[in-house]
C-alpha atoms as a PDB file:
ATOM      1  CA  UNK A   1       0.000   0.000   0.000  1.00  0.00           C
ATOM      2  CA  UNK A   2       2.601   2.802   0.755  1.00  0.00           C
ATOM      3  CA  UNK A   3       4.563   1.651  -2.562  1.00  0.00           C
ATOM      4  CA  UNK A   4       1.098   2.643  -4.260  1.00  0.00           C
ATOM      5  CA  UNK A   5       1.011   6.058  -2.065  1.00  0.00           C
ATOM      6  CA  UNK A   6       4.908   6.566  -3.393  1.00  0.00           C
ATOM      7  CA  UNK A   7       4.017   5.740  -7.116  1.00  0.00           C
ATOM      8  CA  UNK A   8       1.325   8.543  -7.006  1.00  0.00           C
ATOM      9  CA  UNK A   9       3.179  10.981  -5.301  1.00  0.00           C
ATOM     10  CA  UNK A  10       5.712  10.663  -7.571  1.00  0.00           C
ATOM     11  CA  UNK A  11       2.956  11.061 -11.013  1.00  0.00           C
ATOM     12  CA  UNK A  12       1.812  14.152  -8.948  1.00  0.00           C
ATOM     13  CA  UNK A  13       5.326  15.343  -9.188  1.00  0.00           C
ATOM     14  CA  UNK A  14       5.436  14.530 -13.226  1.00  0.00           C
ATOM     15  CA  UNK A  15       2.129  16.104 -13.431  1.00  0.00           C
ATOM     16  CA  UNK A  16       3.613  20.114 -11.660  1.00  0.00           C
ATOM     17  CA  UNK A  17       6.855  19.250 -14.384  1.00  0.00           C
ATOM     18  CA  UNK A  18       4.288  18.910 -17.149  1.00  0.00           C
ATOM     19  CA  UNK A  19       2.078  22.287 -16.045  1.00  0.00           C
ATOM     20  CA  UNK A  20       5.259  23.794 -15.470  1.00  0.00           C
ATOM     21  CA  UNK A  21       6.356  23.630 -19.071  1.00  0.00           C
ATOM     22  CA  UNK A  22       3.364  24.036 -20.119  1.00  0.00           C
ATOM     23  CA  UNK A  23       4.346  27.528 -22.063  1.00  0.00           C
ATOM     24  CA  UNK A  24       7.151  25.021 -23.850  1.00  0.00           C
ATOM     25  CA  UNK A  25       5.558  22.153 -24.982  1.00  0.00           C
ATOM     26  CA  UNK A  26       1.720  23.733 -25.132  1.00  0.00           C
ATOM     27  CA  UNK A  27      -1.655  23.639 -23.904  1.00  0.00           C
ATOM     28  CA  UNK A  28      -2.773  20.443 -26.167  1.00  0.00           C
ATOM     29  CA  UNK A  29       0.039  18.424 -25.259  1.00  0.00           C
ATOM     30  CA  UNK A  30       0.065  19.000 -21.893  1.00  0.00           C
ATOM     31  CA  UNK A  31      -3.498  18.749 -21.225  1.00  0.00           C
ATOM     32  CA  UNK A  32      -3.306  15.014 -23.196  1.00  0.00           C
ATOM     33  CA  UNK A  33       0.119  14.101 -20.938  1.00  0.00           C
ATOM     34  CA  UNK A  34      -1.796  15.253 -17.775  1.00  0.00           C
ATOM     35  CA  UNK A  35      -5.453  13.181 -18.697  1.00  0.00           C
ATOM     36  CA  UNK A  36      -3.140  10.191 -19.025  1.00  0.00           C
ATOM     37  CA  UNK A  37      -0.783  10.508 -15.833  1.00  0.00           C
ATOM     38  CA  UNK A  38      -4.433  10.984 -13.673  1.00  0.00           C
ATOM     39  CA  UNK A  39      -5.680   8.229 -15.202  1.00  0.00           C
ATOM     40  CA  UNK A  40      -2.839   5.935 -14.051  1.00  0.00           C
ATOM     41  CA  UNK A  41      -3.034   8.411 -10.698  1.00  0.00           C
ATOM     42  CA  UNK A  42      -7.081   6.909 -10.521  1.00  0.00           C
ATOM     43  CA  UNK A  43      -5.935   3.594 -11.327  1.00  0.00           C
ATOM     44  CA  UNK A  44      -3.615   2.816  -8.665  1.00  0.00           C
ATOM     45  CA  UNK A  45      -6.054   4.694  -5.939  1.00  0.00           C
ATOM     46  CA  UNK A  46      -8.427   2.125  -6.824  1.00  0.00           C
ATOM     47  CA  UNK A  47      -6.073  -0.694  -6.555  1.00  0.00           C
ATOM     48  CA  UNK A  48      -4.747   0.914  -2.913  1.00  0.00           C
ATOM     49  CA  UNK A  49      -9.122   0.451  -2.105  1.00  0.00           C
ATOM     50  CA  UNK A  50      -8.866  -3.398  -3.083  1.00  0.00           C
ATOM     51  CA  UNK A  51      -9.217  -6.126  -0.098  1.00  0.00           C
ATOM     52  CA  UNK A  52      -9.358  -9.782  -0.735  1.00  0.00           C
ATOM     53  CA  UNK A  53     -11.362 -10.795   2.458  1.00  0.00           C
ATOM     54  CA  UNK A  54     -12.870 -14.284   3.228  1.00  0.00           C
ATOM     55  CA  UNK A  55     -17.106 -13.583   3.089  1.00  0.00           C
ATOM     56  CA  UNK A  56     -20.342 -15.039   2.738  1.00  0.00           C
ATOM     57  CA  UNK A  57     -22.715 -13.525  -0.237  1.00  0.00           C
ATOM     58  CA  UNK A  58     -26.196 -13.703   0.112  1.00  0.00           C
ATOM     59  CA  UNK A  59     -28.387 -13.755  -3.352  1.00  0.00           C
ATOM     60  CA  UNK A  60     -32.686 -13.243  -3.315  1.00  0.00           C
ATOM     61  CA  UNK A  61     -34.435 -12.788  -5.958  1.00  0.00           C
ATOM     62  CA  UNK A  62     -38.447 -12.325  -5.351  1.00  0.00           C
ATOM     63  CA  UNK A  63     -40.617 -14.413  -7.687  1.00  0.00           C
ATOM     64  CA  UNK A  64     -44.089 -13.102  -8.451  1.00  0.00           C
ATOM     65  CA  UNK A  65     -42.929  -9.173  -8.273  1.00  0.00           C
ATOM     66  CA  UNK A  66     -43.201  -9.028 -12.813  1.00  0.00           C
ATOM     67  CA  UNK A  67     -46.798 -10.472 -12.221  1.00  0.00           C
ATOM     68  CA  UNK A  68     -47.927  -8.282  -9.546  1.00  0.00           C
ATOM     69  CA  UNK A  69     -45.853  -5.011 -11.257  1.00  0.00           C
ATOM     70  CA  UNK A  70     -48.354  -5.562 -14.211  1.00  0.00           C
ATOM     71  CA  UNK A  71     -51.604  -5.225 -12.158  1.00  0.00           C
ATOM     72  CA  UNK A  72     -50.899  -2.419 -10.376  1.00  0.00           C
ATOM     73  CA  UNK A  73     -49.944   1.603 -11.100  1.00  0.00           C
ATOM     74  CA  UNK A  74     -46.282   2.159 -11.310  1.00  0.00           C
ATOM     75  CA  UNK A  75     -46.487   4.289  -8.238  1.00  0.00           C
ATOM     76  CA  UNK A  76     -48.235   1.390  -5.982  1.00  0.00           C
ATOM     77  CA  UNK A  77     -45.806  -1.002  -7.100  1.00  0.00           C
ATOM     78  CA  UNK A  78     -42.743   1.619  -5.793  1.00  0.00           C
ATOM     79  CA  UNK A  79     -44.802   2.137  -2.338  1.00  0.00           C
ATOM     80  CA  UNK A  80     -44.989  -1.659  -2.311  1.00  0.00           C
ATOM     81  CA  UNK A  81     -41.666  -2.617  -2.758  1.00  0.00           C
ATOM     82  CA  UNK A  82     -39.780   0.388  -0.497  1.00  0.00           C
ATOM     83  CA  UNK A  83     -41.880  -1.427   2.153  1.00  0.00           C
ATOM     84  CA  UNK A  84     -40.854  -4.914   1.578  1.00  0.00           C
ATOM     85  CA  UNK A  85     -37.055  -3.680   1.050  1.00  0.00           C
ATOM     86  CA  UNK A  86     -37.170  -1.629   4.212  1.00  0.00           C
ATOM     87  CA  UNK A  87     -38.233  -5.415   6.354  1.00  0.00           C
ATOM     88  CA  UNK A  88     -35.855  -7.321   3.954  1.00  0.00           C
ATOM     89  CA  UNK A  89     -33.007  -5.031   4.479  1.00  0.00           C
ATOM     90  CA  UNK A  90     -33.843  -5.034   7.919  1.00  0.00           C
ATOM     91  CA  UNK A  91     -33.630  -8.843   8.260  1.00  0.00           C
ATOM     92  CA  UNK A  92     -30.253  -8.598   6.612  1.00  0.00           C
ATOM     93  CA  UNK A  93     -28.943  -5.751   8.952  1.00  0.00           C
ATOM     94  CA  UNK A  94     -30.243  -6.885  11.993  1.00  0.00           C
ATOM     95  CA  UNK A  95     -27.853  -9.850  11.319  1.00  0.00           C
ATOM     96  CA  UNK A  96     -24.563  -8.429  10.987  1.00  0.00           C
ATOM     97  CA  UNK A  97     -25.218  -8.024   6.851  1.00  0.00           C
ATOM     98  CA  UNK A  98     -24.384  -5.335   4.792  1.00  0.00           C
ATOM     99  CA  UNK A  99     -26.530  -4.673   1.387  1.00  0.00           C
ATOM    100  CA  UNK A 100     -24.560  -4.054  -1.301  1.00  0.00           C
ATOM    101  CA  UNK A 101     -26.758  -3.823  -4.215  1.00  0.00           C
ATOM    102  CA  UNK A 102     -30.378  -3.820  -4.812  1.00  0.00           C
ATOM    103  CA  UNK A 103     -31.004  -4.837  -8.279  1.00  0.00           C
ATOM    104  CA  UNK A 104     -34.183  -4.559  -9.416  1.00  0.00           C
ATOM    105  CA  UNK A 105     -36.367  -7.388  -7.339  1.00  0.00           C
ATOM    106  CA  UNK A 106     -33.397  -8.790  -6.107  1.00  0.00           C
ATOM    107  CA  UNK A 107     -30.722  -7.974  -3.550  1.00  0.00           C
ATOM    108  CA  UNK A 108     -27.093  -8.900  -3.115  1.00  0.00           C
ATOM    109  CA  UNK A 109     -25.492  -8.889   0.704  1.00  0.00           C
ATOM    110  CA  UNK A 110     -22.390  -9.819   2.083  1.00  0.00           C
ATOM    111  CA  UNK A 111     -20.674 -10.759   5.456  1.00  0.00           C
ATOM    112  CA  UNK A 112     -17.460 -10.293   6.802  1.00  0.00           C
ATOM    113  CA  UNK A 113     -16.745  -7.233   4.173  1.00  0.00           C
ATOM    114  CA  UNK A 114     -16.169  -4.690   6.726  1.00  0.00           C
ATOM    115  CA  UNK A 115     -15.777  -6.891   9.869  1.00  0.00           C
ATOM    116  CA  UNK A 116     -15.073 -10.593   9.667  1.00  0.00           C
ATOM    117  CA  UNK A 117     -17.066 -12.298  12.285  1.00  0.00           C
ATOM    118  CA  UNK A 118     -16.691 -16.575  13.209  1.00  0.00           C
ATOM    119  CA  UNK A 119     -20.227 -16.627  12.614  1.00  0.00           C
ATOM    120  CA  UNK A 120     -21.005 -14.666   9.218  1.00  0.00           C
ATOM    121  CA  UNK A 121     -22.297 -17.957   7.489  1.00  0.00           C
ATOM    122  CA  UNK A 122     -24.617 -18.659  10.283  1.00  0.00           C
ATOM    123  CA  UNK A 123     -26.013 -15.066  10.776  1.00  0.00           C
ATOM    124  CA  UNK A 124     -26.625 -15.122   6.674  1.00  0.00           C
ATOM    125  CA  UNK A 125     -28.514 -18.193   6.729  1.00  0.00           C
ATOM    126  CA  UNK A 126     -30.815 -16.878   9.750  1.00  0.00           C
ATOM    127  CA  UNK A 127     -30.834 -13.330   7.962  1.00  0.00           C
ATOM    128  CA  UNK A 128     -31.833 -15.804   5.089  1.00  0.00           C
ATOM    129  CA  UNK A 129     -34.525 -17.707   7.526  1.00  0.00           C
ATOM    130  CA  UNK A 130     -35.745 -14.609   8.632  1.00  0.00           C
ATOM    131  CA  UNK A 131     -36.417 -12.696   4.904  1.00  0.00           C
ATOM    132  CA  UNK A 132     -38.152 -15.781   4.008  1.00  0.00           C
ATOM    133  CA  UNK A 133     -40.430 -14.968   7.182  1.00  0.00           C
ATOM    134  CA  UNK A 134     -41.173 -11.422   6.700  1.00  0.00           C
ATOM    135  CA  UNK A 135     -42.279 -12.103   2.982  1.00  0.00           C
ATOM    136  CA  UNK A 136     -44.449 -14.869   3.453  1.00  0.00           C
ATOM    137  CA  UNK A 137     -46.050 -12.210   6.844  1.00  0.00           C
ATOM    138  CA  UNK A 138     -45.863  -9.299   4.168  1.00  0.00           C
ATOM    139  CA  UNK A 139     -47.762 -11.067   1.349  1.00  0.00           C
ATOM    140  CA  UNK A 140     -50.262 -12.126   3.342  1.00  0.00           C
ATOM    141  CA  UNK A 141     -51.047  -8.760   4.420  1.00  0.00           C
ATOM    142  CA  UNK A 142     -50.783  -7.226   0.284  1.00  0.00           C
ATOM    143  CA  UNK A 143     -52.879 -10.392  -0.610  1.00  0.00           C
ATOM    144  CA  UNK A 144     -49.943 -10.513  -3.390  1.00  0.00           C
ATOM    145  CA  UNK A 145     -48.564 -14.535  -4.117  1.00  0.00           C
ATOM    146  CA  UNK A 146     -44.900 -13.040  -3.565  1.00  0.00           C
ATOM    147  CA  UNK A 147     -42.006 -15.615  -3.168  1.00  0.00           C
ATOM    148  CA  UNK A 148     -38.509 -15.771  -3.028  1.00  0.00           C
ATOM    149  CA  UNK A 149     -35.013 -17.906  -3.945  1.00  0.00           C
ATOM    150  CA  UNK A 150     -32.306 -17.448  -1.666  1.00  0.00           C
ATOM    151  CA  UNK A 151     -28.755 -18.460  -2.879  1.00  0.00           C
ATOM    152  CA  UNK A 152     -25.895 -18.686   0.240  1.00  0.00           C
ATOM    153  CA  UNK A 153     -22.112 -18.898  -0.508  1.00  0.00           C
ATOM    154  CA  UNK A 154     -18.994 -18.653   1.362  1.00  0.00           C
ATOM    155  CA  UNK A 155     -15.059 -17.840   0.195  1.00  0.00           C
ATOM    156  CA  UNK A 156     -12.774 -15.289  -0.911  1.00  0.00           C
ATOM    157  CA  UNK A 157     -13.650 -12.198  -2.624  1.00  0.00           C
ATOM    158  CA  UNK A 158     -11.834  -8.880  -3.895  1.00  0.00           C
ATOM    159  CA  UNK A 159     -13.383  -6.313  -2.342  1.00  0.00           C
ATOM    160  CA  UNK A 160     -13.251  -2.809  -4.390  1.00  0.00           C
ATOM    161  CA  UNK A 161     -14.484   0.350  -6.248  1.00  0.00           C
ATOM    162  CA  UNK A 162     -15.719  -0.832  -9.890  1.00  0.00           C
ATOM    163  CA  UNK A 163     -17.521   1.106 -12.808  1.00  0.00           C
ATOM    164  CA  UNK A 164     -17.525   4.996 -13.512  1.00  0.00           C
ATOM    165  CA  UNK A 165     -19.153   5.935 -10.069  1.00  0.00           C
ATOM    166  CA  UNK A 166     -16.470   4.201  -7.932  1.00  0.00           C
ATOM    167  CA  UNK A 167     -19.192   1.662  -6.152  1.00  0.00           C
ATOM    168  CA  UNK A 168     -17.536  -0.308  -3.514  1.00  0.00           C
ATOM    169  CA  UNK A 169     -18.854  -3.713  -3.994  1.00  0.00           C
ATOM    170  CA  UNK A 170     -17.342  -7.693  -3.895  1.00  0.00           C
ATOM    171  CA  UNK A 171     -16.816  -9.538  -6.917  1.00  0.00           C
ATOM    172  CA  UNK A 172     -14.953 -12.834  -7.539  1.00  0.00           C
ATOM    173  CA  UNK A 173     -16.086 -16.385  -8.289  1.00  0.00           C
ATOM    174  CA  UNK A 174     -17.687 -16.924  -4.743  1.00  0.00           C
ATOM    175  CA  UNK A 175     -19.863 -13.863  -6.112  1.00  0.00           C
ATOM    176  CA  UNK A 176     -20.911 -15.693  -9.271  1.00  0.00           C
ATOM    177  CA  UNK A 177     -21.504 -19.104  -7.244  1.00  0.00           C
ATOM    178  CA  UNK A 178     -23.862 -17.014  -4.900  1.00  0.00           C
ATOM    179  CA  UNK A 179     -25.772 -15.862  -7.615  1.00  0.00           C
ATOM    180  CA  UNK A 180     -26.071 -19.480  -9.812  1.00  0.00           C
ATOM    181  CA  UNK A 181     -27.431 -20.686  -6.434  1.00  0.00           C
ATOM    182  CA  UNK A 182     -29.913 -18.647  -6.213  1.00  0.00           C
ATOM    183  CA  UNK A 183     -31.420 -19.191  -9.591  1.00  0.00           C
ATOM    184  CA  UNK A 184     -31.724 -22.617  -9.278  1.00  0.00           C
ATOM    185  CA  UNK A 185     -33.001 -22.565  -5.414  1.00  0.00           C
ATOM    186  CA  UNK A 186     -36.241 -23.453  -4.936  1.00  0.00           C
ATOM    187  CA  UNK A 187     -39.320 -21.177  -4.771  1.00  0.00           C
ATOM    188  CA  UNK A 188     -39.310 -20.654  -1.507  1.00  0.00           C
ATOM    189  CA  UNK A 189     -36.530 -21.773   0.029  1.00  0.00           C
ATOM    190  CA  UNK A 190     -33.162 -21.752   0.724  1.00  0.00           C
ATOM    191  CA  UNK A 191     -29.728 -23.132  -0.969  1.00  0.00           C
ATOM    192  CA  UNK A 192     -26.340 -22.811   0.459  1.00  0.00           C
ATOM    193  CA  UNK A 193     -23.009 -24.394  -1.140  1.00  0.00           C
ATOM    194  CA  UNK A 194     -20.657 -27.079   0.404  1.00  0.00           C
ATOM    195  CA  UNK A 195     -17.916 -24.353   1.429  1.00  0.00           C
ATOM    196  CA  UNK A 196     -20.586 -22.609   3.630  1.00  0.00           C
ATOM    197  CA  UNK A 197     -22.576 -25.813   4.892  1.00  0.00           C
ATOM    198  CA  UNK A 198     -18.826 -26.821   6.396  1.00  0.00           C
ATOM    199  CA  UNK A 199     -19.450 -23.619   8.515  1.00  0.00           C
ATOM    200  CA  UNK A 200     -22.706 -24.519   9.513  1.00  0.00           C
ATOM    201  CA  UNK A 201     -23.468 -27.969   9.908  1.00  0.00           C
ATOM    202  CA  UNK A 202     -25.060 -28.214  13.190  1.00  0.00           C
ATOM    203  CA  UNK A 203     -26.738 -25.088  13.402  1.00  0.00           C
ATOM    204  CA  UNK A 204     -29.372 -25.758  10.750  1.00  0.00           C
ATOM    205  CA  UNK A 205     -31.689 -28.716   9.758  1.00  0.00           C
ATOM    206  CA  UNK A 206     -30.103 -29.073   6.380  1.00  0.00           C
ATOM    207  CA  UNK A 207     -30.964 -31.484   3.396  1.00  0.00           C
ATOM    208  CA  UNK A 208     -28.297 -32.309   0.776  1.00  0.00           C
ATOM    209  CA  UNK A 209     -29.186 -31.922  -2.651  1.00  0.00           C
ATOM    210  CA  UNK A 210     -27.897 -33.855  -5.886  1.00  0.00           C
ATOM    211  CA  UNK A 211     -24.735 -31.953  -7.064  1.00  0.00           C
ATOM    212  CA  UNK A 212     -25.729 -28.802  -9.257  1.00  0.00           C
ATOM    213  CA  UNK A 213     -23.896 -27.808 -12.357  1.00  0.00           C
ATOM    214  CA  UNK A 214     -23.368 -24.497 -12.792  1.00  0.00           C
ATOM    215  CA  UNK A 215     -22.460 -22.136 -15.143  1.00  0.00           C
ATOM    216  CA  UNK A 216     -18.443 -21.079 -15.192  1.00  0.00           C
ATOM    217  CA  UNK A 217     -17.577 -24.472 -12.998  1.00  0.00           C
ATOM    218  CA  UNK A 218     -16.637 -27.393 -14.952  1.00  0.00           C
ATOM    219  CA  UNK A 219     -17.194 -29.511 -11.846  1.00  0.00           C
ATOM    220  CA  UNK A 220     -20.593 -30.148 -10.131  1.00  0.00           C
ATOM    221  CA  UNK A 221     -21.135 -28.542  -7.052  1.00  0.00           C
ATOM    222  CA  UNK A 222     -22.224 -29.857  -3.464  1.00  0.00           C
ATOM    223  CA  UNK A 223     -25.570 -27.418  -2.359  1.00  0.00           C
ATOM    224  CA  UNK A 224     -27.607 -27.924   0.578  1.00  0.00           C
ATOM    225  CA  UNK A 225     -31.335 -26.752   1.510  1.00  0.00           C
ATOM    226  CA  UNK A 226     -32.278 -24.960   4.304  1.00  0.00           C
ATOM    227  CA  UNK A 227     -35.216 -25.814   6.235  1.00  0.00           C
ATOM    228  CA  UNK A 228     -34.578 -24.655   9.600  1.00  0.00           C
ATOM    229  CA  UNK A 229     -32.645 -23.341  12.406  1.00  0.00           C
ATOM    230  CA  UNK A 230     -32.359 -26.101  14.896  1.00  0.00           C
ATOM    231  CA  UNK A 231     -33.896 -25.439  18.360  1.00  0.00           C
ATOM    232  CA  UNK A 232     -30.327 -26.272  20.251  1.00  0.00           C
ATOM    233  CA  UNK A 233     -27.843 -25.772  17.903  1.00  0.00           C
ATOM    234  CA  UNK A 234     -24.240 -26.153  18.017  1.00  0.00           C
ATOM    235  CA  UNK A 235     -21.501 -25.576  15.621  1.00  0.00           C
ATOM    236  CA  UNK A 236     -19.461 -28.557  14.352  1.00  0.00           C
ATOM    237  CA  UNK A 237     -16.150 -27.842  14.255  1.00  0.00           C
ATOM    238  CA  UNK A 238     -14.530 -27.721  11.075  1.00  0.00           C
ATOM    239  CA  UNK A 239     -10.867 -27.846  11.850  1.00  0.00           C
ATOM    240  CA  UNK A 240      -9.008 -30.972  10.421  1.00  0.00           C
ATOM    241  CA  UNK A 241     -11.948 -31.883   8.287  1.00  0.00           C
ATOM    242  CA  UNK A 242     -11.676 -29.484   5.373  1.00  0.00           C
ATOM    243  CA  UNK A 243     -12.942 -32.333   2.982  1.00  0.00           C
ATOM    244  CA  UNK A 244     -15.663 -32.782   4.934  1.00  0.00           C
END
């Protein structure tokens, strides 16, 4: 990190050479050398911003919303669904989560981005529990047939500012895993991967499922569904068993 700090001190020193002969060389050149010696100046700022951190990603996508969105004014469907993300957000928060996208009818939050806790699988998988709740108690009340797919994953990550607005976010493979489980979860429920079930065998009534191929893996993958948080739970330890 301070060898990045160095490298753009010293392109904020080219940058006061280049203004300084500025009357020399002229205003087009210099203004084209200066663009590029930010840009590599932006660059390595960004880079200085990148973590790779050990998280869990949390994928839910609600089924139904297209449906309901075309019986109803565009304004009642915005009411509608500030409500439901204000108890889904809530569910995520509550549990140590941090939201870091909404797209469209679906949401993307992570664990163990900012602080990494021994328990960030568990508390996404209750967060997860607990969404599942507050949708089923919220559609009830809209008389809407909402529903939802969960997808849980756990591993590394790069953690860093991306696209034209700088928007801290995670991205990696145990990104894309998180997502491809949660398109092929069912309605409903609840589907975590191997890597986080080692984390969390014990704590939840868990049923394994036959091994899902996925897009960008050229190996099946072990996934597990959720049904519920046991009443006593403990959890297994996982040290000396990592092919378990």
């Amino acid at each position: 990190m301070e060898t990045i700090r160095n490298e753009c001190a010293k392109l904020e020193q080219a940058i006061a050479a280049l203004e300084a002969q500025r009357n020399v060389l002229g205003d087009v050149a210099v203004d084209v050398a200066v663009a590029a010696v930010r840009q590599k100046i932006a660059l390595a700022q960004m880079q200085e911003n990148e973590q790779r951190k050990q998280v869990t990603v949390l994928f839910a996508d609600i089924v139904g919303f297209t449906a309901m969105a075309q019986s109803l004014d565009a304004e009642d469907v915005t009411t509608l669904m500030n409500a439901l993300w204000q108890r889904l957000d809530s569910a995520i928060v509550s549990h140590g989560g941090a939201i870091d996208k909404h797209i469209g009818d679906a949401v993307m939050a992570v664990w163990g981005a900012q602080t990494v806790r021994e328990d960030d699988p568990e508390q996404a998988i209750r967060a997860a529990l607990a969404m599942q709740a507050e949708l089923r108690a919220f559609a009830e009340t809209q008389h809407q047939p909402l529903q939802m797919r969960i997808g849980v994953n756990t591993g590394p990550v790069l953690l860093g500012p991306v696209g034209t607005l700088s928007e801290y976010t995670a991205m990696g493979d145990t990104v894309n895993i998180a997502s491809r489980l949660q398109h092929n979860a069912p309605v409903g429920g609840i589907i975590i991967s191997h890597d986080t079930y080692r984390q969390v065998r014990g704590v939840f009534d868990l049923q394994a499922q036959a091994p899902l191929t996925v897009k960008g893996k050229i190996e099946p993958i072990q996934v597990y569904v959720v049904t519920q948080a046991k009443p006593r739970a403990f959890r297994l330890r996982t040290r000396g068993v990592e092919g378990v």
